[in-house]
N, C-alpha and C. Protein backbone atom coordinates (compact mmCIF):
# COMPACT_ATOMS: atom_id res chain seq x y z
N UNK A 1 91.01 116.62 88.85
CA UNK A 1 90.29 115.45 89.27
C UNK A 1 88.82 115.80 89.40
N UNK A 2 88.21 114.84 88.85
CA UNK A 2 86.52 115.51 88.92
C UNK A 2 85.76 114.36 89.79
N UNK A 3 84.75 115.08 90.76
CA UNK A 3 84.42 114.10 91.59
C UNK A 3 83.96 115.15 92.70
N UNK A 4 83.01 114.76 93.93
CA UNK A 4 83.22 115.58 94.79
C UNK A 4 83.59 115.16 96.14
N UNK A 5 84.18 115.79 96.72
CA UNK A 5 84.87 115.70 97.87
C UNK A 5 84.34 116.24 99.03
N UNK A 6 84.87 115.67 100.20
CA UNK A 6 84.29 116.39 101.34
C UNK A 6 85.52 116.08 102.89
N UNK A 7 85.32 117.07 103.23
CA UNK A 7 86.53 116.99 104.28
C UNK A 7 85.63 115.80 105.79
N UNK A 8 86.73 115.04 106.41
CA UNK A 8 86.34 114.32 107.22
C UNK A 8 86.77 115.00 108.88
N UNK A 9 86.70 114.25 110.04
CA UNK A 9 86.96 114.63 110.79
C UNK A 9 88.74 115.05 111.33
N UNK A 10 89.24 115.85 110.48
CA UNK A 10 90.53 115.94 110.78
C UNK A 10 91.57 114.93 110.38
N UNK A 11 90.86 113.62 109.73
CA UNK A 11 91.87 112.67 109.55
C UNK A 11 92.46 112.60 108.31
N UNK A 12 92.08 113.90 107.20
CA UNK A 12 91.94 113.31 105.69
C UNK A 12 90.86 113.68 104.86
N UNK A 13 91.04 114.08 103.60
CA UNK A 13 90.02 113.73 102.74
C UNK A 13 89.17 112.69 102.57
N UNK A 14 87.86 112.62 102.07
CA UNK A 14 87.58 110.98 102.01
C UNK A 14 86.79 111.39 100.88
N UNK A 15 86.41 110.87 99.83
CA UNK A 15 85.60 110.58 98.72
C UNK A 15 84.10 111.29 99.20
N UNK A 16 83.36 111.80 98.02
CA UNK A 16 82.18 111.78 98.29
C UNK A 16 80.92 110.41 99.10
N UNK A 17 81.87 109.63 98.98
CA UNK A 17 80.73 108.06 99.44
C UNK A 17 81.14 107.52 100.82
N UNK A 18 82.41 108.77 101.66
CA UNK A 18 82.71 108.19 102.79
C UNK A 18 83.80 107.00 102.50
N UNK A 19 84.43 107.21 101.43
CA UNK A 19 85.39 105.58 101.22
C UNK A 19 86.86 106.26 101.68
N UNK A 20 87.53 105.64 101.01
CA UNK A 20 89.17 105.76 101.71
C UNK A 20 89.68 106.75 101.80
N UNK A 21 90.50 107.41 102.98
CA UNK A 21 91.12 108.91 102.41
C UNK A 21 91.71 108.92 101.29
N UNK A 22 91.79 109.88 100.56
CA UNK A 22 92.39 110.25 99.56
C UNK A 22 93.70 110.47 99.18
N UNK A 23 94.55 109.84 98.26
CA UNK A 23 96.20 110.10 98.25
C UNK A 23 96.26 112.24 98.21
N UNK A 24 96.82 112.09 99.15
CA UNK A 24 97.23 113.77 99.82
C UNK A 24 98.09 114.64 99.18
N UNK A 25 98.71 113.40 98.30
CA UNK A 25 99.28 114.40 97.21
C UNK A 25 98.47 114.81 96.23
N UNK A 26 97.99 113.57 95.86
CA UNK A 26 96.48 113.93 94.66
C UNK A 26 95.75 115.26 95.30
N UNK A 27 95.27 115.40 96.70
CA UNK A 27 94.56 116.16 97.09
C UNK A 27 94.69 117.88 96.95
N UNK A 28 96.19 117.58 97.57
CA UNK A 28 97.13 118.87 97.12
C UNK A 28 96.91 119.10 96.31
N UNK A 29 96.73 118.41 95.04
CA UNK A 29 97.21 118.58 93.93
C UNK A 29 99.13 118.75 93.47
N UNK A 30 99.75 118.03 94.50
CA UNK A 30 100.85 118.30 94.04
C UNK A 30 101.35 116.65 93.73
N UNK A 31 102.13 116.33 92.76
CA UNK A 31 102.85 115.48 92.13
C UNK A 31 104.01 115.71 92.40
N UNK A 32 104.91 115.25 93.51
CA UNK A 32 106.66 115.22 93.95
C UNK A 32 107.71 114.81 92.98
N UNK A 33 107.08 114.64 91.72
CA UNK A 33 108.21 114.39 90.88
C UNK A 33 109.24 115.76 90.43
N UNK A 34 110.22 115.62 90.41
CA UNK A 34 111.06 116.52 89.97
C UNK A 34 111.34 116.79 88.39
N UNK A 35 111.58 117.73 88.24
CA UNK A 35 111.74 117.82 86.61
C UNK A 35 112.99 117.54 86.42
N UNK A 36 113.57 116.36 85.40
CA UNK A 36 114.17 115.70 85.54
C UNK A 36 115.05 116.51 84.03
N UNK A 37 114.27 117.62 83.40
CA UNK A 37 114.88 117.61 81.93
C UNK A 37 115.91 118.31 82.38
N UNK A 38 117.24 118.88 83.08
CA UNK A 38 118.13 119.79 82.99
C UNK A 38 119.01 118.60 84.17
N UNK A 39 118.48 117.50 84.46
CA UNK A 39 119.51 116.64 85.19
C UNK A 39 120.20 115.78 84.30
N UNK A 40 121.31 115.24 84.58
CA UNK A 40 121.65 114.63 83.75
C UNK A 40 122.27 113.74 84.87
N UNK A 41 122.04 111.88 84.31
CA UNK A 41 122.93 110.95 84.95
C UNK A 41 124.16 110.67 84.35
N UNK A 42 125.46 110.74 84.59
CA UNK A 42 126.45 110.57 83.64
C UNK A 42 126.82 109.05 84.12
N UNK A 43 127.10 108.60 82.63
CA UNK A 43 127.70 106.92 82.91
C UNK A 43 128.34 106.27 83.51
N UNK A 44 128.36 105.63 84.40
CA UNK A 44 128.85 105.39 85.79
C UNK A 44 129.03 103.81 85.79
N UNK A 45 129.80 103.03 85.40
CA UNK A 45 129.47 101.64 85.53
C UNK A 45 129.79 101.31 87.08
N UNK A 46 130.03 101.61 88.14
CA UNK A 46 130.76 101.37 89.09
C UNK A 46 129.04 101.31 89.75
N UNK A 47 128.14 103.12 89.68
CA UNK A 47 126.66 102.69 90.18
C UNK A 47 126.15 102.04 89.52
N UNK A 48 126.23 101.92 88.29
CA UNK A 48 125.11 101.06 87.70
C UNK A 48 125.22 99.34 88.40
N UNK A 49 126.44 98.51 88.41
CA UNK A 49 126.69 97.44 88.89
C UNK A 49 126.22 97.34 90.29
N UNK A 50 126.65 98.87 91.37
CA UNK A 50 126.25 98.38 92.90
C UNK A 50 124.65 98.16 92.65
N UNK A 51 124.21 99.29 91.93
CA UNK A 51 122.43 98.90 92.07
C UNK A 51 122.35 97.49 91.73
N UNK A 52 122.68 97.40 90.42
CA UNK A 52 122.23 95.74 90.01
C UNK A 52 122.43 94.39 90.90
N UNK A 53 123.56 94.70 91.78
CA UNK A 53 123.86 93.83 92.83
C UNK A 53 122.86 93.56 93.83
N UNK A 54 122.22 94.90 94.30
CA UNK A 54 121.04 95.05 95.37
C UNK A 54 120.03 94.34 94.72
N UNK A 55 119.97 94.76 93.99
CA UNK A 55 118.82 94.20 92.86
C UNK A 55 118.67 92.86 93.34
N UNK A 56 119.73 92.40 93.09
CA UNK A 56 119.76 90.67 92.65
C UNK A 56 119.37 90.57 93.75
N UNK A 57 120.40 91.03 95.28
CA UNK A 57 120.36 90.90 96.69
C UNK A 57 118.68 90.71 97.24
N UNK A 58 118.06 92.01 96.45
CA UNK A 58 116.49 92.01 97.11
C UNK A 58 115.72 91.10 96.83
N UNK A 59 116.16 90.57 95.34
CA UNK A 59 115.29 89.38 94.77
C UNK A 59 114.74 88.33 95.60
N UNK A 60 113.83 88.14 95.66
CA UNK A 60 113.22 86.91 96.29
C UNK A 60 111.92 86.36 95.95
N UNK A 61 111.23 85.85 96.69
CA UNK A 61 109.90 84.75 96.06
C UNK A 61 108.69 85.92 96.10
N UNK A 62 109.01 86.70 97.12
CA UNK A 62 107.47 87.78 97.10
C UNK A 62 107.39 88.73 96.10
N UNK A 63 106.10 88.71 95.80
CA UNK A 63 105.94 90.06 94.73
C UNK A 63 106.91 91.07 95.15
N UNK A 64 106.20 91.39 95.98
CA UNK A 64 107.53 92.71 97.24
C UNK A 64 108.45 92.95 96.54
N UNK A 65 109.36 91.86 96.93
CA UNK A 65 110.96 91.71 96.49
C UNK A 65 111.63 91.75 95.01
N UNK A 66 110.50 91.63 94.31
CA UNK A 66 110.85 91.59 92.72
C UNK A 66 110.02 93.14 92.24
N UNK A 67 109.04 93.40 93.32
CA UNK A 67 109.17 94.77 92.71
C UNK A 67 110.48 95.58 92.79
N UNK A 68 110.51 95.57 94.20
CA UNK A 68 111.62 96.51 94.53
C UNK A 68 112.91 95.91 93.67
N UNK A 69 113.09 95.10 93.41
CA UNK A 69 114.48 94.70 92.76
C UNK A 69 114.17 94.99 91.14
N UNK A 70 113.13 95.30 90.95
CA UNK A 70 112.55 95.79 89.25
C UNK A 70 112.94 97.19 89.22
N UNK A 71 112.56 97.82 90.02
CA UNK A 71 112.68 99.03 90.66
C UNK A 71 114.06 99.87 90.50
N UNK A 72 115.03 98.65 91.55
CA UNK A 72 116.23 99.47 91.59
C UNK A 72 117.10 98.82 89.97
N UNK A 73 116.84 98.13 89.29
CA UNK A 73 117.20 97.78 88.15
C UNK A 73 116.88 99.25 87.32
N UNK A 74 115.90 99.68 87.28
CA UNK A 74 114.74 100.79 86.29
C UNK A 74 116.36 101.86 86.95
N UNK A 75 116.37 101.90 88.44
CA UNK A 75 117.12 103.04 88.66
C UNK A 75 118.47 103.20 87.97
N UNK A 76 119.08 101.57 88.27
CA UNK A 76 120.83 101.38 87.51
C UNK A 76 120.77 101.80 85.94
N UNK A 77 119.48 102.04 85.43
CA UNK A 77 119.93 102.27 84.22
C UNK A 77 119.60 103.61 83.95
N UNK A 78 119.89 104.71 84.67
CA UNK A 78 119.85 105.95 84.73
C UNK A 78 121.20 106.24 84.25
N UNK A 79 122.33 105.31 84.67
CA UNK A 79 123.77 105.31 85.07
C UNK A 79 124.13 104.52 83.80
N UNK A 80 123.28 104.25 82.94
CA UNK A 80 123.82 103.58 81.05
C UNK A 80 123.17 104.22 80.36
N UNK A 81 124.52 105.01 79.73
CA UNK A 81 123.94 105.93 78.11
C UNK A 81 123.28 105.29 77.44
N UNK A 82 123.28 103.92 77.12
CA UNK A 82 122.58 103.47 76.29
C UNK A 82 120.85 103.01 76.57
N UNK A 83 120.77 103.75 77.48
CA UNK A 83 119.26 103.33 78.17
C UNK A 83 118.33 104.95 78.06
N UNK A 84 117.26 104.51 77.36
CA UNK A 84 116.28 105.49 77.71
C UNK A 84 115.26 105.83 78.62
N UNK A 85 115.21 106.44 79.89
CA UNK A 85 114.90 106.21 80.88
C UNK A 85 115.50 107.55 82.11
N UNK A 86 114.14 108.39 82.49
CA UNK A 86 114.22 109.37 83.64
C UNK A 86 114.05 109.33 84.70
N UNK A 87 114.25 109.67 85.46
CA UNK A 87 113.63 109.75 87.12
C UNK A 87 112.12 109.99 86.92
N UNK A 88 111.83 110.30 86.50
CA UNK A 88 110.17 111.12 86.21
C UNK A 88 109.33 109.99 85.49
N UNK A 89 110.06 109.08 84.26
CA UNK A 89 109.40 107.87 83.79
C UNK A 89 109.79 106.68 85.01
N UNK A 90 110.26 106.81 85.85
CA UNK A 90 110.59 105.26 86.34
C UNK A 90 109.34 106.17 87.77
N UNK A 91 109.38 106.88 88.57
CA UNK A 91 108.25 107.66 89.33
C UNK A 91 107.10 107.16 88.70
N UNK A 92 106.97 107.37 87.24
CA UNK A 92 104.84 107.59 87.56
C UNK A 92 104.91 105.63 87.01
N UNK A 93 105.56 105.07 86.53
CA UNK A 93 105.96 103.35 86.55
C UNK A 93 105.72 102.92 88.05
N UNK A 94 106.44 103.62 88.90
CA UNK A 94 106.02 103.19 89.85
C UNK A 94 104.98 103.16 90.68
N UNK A 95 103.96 105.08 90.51
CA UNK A 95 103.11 105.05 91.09
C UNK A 95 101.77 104.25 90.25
N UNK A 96 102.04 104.15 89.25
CA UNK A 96 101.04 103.63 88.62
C UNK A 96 100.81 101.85 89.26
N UNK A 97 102.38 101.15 89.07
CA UNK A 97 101.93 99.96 89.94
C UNK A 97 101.15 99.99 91.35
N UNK A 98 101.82 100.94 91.81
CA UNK A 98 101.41 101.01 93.54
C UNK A 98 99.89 101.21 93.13
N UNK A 99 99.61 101.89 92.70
CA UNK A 99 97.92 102.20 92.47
C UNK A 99 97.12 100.92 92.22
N UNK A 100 97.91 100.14 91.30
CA UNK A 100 96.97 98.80 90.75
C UNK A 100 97.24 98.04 91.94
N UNK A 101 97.91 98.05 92.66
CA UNK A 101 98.24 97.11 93.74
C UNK A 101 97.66 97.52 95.06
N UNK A 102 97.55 98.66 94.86
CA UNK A 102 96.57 98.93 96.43
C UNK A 102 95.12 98.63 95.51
N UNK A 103 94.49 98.67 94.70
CA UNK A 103 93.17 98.23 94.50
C UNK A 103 93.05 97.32 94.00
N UNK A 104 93.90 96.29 94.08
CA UNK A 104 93.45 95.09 93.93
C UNK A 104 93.66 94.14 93.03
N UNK A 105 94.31 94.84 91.58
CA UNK A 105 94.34 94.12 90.69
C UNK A 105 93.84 95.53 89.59
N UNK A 106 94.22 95.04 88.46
CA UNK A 106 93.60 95.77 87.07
C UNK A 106 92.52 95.13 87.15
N UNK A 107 91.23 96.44 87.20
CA UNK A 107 90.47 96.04 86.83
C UNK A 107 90.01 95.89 84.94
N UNK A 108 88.98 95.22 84.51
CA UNK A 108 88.74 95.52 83.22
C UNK A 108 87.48 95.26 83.14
């Protein structure tokens, strides 16, 4: 990450301009995703259906609720061979929304 940084009073990183602390994992430099290439989900219709159920269950009118129910959909299909799709691609899918959504919108 290029930029400069400066430590605050014990609470956090904060940007060179005094703006928001900084995501602490970014800071770390560590990324919590797991390496997903030596896992394997085996086909499971029994999880794949309970997720999809929650799914539906979480659905509702708020963004919120259709993320998270997008979410655990992305997860049920870990559990169908016929789906291409890791723990590690449905992770940075997610952090990438969370990112556009804590600032506000895509910018362009």
């Amino acid at each position: 990450m290029s930029g400069e940084r400066s430590e605050s009073d014990g609470d956090g990183e904060r940007d060179a301009t005094g703006g928001d602390p900084a995501d602490p994992l970014d800071a770390a430099g560590v990324d919590p995703v797991v390496d997903a290439a030596d896992e394997a989900f085996p086909d499971d219709d029994e999880v794949r259906a309970f997720l999809r159920e929650v799914a539906a269950d979480v659905r509702g009118d708020s963004s919120e609720s259709k993320q998270l129910s997008a979410i655990l959909y992305r997860v049920s299909d870990l559990y169908d061979s016929e789906e291409q799709t890791s723990p590690e691609e449905i992770y940075l899918n997610v952090r990438h929304i969370m990112r556009i959504k804590e600032q506000g919108g895509i910018e362009r």
